[in-house]
C-alpha atoms as a PDB file:
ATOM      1  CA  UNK A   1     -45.379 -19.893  56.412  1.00  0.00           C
ATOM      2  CA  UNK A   2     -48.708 -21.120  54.310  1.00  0.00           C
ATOM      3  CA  UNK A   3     -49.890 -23.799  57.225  1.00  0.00           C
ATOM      4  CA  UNK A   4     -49.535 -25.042  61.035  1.00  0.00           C
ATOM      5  CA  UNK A   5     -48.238 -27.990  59.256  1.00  0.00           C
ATOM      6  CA  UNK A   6     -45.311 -26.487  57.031  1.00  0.00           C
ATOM      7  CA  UNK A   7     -44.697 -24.770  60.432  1.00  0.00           C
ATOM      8  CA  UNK A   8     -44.549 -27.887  61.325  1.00  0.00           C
ATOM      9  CA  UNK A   9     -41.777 -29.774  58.649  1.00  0.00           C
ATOM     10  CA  UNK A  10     -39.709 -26.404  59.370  1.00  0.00           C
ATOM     11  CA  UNK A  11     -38.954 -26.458  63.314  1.00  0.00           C
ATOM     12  CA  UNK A  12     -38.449 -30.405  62.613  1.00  0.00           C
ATOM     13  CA  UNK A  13     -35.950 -29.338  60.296  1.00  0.00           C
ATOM     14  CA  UNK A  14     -34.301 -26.852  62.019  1.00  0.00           C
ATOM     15  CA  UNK A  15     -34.083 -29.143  65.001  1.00  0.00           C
ATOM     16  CA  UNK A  16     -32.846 -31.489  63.388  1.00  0.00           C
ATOM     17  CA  UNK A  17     -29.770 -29.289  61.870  1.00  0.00           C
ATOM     18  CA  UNK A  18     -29.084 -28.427  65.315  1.00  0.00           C
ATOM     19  CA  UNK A  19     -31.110 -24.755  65.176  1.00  0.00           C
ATOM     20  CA  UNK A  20     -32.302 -23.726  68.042  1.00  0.00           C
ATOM     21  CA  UNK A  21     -33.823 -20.626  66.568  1.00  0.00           C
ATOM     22  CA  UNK A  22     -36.529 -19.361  63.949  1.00  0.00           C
ATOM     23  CA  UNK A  23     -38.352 -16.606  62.809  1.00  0.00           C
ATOM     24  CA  UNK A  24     -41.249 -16.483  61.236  1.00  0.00           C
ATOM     25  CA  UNK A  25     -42.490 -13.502  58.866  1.00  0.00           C
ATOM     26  CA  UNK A  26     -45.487 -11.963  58.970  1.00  0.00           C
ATOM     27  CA  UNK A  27     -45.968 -12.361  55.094  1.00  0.00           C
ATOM     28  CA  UNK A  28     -48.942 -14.305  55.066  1.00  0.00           C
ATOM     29  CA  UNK A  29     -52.291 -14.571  56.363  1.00  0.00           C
ATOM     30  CA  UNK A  30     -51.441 -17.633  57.806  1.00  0.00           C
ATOM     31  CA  UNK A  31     -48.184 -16.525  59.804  1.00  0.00           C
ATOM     32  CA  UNK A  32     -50.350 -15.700  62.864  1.00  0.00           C
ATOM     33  CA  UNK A  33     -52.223 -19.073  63.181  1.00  0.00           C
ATOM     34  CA  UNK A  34     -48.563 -20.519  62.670  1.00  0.00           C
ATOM     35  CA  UNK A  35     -47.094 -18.902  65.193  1.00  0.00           C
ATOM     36  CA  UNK A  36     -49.695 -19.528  68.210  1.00  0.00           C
ATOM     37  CA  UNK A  37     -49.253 -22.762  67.320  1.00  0.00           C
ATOM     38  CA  UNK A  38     -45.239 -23.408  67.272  1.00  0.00           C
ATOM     39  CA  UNK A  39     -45.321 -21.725  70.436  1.00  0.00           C
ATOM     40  CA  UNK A  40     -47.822 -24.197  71.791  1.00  0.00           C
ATOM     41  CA  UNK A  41     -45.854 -27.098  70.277  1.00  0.00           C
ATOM     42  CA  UNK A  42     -42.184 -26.356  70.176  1.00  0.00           C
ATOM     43  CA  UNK A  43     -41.386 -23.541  72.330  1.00  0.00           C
ATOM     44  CA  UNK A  44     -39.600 -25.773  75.162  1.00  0.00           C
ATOM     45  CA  UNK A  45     -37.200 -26.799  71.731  1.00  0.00           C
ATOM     46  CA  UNK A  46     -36.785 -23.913  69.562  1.00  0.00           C
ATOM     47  CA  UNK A  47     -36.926 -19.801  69.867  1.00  0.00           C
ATOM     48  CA  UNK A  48     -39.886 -18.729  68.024  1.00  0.00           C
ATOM     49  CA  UNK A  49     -39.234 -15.226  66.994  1.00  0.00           C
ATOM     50  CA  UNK A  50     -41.468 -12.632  64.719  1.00  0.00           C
ATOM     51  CA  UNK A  51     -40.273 -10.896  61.613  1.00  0.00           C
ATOM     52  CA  UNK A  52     -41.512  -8.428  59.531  1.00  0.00           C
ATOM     53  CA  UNK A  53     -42.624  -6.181  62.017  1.00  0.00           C
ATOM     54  CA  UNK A  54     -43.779  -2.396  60.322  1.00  0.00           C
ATOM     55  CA  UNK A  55     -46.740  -1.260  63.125  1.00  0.00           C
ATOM     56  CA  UNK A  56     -46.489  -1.672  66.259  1.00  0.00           C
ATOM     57  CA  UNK A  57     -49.735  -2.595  66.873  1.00  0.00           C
ATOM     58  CA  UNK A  58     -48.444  -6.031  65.349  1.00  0.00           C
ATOM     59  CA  UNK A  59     -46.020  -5.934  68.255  1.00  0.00           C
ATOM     60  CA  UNK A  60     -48.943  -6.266  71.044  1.00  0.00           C
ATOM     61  CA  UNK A  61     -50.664  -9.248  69.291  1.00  0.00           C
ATOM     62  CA  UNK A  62     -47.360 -11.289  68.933  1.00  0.00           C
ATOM     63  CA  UNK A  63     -45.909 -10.339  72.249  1.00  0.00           C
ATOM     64  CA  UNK A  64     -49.319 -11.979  73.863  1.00  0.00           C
ATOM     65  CA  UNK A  65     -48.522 -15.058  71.950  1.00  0.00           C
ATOM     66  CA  UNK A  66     -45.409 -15.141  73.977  1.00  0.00           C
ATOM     67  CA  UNK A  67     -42.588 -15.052  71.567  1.00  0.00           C
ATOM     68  CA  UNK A  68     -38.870 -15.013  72.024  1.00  0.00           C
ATOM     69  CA  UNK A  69     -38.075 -12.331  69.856  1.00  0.00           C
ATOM     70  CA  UNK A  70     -38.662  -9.315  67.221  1.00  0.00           C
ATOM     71  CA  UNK A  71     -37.528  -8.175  63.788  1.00  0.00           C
ATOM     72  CA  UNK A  72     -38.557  -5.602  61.634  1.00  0.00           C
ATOM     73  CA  UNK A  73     -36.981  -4.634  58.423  1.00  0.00           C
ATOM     74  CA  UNK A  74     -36.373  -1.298  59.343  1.00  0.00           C
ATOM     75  CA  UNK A  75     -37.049   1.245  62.299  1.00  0.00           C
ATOM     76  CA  UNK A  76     -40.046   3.772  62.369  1.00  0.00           C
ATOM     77  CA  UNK A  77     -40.917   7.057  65.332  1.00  0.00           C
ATOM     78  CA  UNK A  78     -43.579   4.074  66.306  1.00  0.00           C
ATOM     79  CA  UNK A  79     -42.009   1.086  66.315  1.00  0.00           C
ATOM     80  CA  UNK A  80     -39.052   2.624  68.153  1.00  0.00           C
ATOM     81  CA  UNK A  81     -41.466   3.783  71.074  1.00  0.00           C
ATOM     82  CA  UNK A  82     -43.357  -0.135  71.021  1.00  0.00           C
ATOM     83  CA  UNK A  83     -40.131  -1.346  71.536  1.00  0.00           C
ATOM     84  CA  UNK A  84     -39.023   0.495  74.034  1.00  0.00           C
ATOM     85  CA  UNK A  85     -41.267  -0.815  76.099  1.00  0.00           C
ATOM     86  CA  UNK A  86     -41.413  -4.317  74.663  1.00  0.00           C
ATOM     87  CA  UNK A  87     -41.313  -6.865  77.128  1.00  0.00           C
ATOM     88  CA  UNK A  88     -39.747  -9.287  74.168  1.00  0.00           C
ATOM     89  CA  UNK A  89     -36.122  -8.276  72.848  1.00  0.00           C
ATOM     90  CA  UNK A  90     -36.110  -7.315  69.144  1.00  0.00           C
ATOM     91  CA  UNK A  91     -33.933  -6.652  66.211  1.00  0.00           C
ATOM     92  CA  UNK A  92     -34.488  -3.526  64.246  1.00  0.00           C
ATOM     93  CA  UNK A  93     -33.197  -3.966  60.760  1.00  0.00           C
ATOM     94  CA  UNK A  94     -31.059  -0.903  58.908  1.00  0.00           C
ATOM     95  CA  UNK A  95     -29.389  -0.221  55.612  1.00  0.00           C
ATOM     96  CA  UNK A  96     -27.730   2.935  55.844  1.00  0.00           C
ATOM     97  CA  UNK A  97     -25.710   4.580  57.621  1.00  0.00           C
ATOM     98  CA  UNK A  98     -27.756   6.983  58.741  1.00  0.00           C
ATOM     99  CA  UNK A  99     -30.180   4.364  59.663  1.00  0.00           C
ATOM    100  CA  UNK A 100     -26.994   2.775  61.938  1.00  0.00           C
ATOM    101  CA  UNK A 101     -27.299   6.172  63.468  1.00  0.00           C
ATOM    102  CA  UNK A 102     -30.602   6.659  64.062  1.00  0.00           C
ATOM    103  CA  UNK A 103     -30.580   3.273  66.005  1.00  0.00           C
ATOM    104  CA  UNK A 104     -27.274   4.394  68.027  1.00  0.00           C
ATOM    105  CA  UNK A 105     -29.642   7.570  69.260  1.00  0.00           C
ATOM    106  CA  UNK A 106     -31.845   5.386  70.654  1.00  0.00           C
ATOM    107  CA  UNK A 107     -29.301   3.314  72.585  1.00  0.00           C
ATOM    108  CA  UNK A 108     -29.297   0.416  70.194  1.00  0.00           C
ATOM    109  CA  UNK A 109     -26.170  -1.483  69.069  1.00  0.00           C
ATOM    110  CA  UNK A 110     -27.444  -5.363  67.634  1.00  0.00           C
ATOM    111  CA  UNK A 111     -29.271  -4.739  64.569  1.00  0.00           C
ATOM    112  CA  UNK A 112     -30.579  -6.332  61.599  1.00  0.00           C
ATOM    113  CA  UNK A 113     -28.887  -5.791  58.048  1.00  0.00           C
ATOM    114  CA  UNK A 114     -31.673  -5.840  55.455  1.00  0.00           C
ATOM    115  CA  UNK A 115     -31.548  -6.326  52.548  1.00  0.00           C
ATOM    116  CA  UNK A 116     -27.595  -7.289  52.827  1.00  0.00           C
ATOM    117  CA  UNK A 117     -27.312  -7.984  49.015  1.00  0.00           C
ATOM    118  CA  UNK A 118     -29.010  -5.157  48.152  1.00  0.00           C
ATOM    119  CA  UNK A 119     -26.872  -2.733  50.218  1.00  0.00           C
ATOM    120  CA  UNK A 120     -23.082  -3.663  50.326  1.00  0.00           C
ATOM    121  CA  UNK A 121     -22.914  -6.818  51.868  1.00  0.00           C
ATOM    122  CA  UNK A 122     -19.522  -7.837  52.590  1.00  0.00           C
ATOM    123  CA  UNK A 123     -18.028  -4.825  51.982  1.00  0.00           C
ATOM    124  CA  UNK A 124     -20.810  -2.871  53.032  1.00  0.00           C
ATOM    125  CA  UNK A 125     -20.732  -5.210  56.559  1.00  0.00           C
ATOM    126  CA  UNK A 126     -16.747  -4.572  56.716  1.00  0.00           C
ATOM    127  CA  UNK A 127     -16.931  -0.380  56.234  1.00  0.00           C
ATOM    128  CA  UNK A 128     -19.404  -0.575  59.241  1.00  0.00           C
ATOM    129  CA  UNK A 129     -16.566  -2.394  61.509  1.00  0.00           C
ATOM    130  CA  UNK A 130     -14.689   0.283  60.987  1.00  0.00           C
ATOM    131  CA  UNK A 131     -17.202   3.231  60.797  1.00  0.00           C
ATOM    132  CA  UNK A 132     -19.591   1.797  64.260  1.00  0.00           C
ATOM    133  CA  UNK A 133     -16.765  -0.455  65.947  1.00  0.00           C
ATOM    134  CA  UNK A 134     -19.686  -0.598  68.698  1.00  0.00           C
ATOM    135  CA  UNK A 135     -22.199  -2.055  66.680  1.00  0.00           C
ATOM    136  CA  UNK A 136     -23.027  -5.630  66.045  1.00  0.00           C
ATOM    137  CA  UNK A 137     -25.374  -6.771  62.646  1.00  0.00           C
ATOM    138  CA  UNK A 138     -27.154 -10.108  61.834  1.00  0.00           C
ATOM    139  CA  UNK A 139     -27.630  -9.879  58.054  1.00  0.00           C
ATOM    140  CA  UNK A 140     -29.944 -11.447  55.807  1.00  0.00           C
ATOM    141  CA  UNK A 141     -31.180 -11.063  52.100  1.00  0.00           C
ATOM    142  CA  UNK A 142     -28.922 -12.801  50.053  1.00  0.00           C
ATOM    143  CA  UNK A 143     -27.280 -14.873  52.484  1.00  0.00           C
ATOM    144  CA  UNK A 144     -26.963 -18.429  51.546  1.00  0.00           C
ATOM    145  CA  UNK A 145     -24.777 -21.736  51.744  1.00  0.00           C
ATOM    146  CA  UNK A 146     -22.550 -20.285  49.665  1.00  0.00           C
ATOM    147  CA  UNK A 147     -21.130 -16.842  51.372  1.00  0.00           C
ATOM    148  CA  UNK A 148     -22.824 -17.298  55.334  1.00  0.00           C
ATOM    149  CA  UNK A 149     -19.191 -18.232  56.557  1.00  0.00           C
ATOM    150  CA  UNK A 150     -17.832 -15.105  54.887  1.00  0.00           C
ATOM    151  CA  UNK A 151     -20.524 -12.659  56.915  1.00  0.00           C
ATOM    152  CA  UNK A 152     -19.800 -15.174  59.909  1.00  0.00           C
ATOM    153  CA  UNK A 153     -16.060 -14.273  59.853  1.00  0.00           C
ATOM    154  CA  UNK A 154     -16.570 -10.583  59.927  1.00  0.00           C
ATOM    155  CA  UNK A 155     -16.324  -9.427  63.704  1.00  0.00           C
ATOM    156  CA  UNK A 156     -19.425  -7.230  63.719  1.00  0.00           C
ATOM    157  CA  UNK A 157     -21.371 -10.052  62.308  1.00  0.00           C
ATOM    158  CA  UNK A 158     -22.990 -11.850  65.492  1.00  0.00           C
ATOM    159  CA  UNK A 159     -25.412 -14.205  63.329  1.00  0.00           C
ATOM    160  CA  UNK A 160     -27.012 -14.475  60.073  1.00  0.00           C
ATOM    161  CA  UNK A 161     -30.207 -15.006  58.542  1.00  0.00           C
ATOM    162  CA  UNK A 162     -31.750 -17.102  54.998  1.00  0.00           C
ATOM    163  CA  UNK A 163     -33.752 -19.249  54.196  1.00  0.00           C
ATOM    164  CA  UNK A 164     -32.133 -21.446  52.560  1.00  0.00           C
ATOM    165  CA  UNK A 165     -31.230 -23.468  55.465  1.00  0.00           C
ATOM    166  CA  UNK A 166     -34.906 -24.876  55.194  1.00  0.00           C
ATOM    167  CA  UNK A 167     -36.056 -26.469  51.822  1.00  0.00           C
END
């Protein structure tokens, strides 16, 4: 987000589509201002979650802000220790299988899929089922009004992300 008050437009948005739930990406300088201020504002409405996670020192700043939740694109030896002892629940993101694995290790079984159109989607998503029947993926990159049902119907798909649900 570029401003408190496109922060703003979005959770009315999303509230108004009946979402309950949003993330916000640490991809500008402005995502931090953002943030303290949706929780301020909307956090009795919406989930205000963090994404884009890579050090964990960002973990400590946005965890005092009182978030609902974490994502990172992928998992790291530091951001795995940070969230273990997170006090906020998070979403490590994978790709591979060996990523999938990796996360298992570490007791983990709800994790992001990123990017999904980059690696596999559907059928990427559907192998998984079969290959980690345990594990449970909310994809995003590439998802959009078109194919969201599809990952929906897949039974290791618990939720998706895009933003294309936002204009």
């Amino acid at each position: 987000m570029h401003s408190v008050e496109e922060s703003d437009r979005v959770a009315e948005q999303l509230l108004v589509a009946g979402i309950r739930c949003m993330e916000v990406t640490l991809r500008t300088e402005q995502a931090m201002d953002c943030i303290a201020h949706l929780q301020k504002k909307w956090s009795k409405k919406i989930d205000i979650g963090v994404g884009t996670l890579v050090r964990s020192e960002q973990i400590d700043h946005v965890e005092s802000l009182g978030v609902d939740f974490l994502v990172s694109p992928s998992l790291s030896k530091d951001l795995i220790e940070r969230f273990k002892t997170a006090k906020t629940p998070f979403l490590p993101g994978v790709s591979t299988p060996s990523e999938i694995m990796n996360a298992m290790s570490c007791g983990l079984n709800t994790l992001k899929f990123f990017p999904a159109n980059l690696f596999g989607g559907l059928t990427a998503l559907k192998t998984y089922a079969q290959v980690f029947p345990e594990v449970r993926f909310c994809p995003t990159g590439g998802i959009n009004e078109s194919n969201y049902r599809d990952f929906l119907a897949l039974p290791n798909v618990a939720s998706v992300g895009g933003s294309w649900i936002v204009k």
